[in-house]
C-alpha atoms as a PDB file:
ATOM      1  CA  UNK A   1     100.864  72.157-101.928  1.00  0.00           C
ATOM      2  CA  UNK A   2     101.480  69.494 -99.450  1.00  0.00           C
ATOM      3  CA  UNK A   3      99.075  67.572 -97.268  1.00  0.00           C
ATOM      4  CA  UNK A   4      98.393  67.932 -93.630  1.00  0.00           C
ATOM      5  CA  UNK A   5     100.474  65.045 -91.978  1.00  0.00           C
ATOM      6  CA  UNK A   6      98.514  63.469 -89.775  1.00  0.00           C
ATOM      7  CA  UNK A   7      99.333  64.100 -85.901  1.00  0.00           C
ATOM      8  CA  UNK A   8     100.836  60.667 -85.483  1.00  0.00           C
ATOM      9  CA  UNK A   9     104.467  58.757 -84.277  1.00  0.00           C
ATOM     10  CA  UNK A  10     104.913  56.062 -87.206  1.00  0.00           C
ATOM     11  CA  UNK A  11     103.251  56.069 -90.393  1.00  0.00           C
ATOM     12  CA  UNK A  12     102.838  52.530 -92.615  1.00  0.00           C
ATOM     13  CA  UNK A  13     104.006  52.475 -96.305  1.00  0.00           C
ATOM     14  CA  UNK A  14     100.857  52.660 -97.823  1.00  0.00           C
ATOM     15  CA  UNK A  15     100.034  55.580 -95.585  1.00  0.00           C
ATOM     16  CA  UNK A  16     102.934  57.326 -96.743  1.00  0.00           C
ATOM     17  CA  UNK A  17     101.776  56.090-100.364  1.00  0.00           C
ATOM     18  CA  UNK A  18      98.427  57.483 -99.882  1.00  0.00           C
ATOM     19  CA  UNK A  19      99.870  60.929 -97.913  1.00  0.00           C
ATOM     20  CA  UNK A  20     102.604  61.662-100.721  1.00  0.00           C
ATOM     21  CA  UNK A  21     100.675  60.502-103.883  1.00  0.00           C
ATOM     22  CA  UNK A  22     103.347  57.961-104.944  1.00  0.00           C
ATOM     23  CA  UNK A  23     103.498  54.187-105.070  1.00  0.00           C
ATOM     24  CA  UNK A  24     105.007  52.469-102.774  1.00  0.00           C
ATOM     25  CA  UNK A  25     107.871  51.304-104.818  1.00  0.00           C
ATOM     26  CA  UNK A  26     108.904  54.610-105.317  1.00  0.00           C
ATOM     27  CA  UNK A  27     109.608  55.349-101.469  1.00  0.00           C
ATOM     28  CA  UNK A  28     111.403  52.215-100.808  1.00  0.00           C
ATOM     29  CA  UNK A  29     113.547  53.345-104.267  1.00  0.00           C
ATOM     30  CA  UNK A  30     113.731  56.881-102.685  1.00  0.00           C
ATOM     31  CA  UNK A  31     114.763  54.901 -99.169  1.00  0.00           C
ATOM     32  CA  UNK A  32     118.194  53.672-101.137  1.00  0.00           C
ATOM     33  CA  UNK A  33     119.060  57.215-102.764  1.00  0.00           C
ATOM     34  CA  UNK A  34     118.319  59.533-100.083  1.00  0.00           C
ATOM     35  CA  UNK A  35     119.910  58.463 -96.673  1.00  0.00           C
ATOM     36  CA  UNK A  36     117.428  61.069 -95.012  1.00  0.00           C
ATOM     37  CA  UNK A  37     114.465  58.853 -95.679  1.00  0.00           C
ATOM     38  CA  UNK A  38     115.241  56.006 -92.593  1.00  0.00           C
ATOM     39  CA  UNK A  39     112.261  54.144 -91.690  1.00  0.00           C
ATOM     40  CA  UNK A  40     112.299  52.105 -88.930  1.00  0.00           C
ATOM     41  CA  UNK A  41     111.817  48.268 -89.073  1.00  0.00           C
ATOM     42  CA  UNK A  42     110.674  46.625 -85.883  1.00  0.00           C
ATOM     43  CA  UNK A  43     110.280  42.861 -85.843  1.00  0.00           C
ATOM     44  CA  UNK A  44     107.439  42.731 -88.156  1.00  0.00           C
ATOM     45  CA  UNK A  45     110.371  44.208 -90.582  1.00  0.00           C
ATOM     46  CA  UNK A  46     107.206  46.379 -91.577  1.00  0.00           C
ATOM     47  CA  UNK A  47     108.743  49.684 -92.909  1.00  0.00           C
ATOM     48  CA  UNK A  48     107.930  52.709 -90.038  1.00  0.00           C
ATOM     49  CA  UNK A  49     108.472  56.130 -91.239  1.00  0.00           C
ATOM     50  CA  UNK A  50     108.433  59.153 -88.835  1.00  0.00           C
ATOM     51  CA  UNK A  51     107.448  62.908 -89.309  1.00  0.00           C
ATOM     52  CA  UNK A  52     110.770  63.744 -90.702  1.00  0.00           C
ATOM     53  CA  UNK A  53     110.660  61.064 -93.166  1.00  0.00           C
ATOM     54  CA  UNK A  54     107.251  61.955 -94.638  1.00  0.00           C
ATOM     55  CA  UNK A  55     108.295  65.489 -94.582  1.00  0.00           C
ATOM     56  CA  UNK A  56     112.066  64.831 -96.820  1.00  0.00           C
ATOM     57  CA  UNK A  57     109.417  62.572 -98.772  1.00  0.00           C
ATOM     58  CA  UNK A  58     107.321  65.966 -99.545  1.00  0.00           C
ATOM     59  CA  UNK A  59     110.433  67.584-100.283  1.00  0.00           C
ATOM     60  CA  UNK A  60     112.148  64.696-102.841  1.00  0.00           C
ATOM     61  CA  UNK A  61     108.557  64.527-104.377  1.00  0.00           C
ATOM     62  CA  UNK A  62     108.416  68.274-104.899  1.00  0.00           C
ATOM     63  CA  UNK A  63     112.123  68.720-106.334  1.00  0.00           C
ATOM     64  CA  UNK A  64     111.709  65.628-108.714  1.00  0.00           C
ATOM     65  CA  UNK A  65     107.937  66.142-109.452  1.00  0.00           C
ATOM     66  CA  UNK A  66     107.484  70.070-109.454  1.00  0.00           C
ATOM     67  CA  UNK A  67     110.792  71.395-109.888  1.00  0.00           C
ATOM     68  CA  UNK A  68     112.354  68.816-112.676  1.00  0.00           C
ATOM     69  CA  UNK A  69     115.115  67.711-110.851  1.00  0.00           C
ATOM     70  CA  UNK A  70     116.891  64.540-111.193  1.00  0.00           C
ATOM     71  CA  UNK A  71     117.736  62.344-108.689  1.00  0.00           C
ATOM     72  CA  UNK A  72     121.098  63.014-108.851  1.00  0.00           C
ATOM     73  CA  UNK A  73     120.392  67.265-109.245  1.00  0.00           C
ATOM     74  CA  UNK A  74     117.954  66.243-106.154  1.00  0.00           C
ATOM     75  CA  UNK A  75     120.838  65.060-103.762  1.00  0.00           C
ATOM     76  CA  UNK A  76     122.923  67.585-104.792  1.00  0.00           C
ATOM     77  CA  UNK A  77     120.056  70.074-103.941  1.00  0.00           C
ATOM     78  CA  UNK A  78     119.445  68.243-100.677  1.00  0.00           C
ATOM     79  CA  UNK A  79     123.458  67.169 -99.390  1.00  0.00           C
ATOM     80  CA  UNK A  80     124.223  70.927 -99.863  1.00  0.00           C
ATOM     81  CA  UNK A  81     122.324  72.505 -97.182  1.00  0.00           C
ATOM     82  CA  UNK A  82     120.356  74.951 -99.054  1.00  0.00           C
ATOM     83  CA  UNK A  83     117.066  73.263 -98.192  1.00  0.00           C
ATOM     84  CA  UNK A  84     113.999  74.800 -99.637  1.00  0.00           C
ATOM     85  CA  UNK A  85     114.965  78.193 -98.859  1.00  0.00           C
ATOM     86  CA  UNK A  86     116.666  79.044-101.564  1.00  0.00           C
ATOM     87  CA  UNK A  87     114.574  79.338-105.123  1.00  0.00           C
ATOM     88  CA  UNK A  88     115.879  76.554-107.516  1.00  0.00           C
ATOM     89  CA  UNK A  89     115.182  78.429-110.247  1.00  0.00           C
ATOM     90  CA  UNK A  90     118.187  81.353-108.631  1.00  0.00           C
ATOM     91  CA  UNK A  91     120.261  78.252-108.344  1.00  0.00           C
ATOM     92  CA  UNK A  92     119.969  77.463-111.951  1.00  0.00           C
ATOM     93  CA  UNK A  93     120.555  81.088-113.223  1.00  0.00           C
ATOM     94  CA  UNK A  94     123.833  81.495-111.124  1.00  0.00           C
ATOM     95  CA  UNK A  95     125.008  78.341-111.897  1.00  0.00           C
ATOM     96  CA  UNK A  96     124.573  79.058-115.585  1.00  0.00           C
ATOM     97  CA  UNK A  97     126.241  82.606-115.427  1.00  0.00           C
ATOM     98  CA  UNK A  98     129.454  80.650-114.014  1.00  0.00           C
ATOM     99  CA  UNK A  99     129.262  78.266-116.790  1.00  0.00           C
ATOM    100  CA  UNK A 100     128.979  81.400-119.398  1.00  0.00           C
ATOM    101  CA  UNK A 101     131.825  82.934-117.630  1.00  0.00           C
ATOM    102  CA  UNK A 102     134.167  80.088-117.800  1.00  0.00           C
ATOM    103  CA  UNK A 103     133.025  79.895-121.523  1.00  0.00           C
ATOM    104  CA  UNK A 104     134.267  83.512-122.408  1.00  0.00           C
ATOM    105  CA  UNK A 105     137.193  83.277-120.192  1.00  0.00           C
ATOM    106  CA  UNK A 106     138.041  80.307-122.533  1.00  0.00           C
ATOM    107  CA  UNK A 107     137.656  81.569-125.463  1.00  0.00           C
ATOM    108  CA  UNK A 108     139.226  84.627-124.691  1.00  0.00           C
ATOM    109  CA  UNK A 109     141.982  82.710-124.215  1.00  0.00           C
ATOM    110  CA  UNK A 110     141.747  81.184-127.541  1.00  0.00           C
ATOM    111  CA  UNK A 111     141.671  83.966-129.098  1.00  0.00           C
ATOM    112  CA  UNK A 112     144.712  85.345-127.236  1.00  0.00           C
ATOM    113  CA  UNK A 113     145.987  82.127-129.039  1.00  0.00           C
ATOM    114  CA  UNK A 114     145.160  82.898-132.484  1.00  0.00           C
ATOM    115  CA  UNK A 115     146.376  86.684-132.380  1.00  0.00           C
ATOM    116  CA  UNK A 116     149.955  85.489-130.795  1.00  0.00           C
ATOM    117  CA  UNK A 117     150.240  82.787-133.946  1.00  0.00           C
ATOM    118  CA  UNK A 118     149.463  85.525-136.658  1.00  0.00           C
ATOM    119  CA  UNK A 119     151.902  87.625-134.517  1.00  0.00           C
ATOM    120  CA  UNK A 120     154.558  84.920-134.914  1.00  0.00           C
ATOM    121  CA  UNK A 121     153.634  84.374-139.104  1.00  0.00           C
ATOM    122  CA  UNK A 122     153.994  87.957-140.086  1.00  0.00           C
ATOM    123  CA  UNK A 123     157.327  88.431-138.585  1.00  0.00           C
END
């Protein structure tokens, strides 16, 4: 469940922090892995994030925190367009049956190996 965001233009770091319930490190690591987090830095160079930052922040903290992705699983997730329609838990089963698939098709293919060379040492 995320938190109401607060009606507001620009939100501080530690607001963010507070909002997301992760230290501030953590965003500005986020800030140079996910190009979708782009605060704004006015000539204070204090860090400025809008709406749609907090909200990919919700999103990063529920795939890495909720769902078990990894970062790189995360930007994957993200940089493919599915968004948070799409169950990641159906991801993971489909992409598994493609992996078993490719897995049988291979060893079919081995064994297509091994009955052509027992073919070869009878005659």
């Amino acid at each position: 469940m995320t938190p109401e965001i607060p009606d507001k233009l620009y939100f501080k770091i530690g607001e963010v922090s507070k909002l997301a319930g992760v230290a501030t490190h953590v965003l500005r690591y986020w800030e140079s892995e996910f190009p979708g987090i782009s605060p704004k830095r006015p000539h204070s160079q204090q860090r400025l994030y809008r709406r749609g930052d907090v909200e990919m922040i919700f999103t990063i903290k529920t795939l890495l925190h909720e769902q078990g992705y990894t970062i790189a699983g995360a930007k994957k997730f993200l940089g493919s367009g599915h968004g948070m329609e799409r169950k990641p838990e159906l991801m993971e089963v489909e992409d598994a049956a493609r992996c078993l698939a490719r897995i049988k098709d291979g060893l079919r293919e081995m064994e297509a190996i091994l009955i052509a060379g027992n073919h070869t040492k009878r005659t």
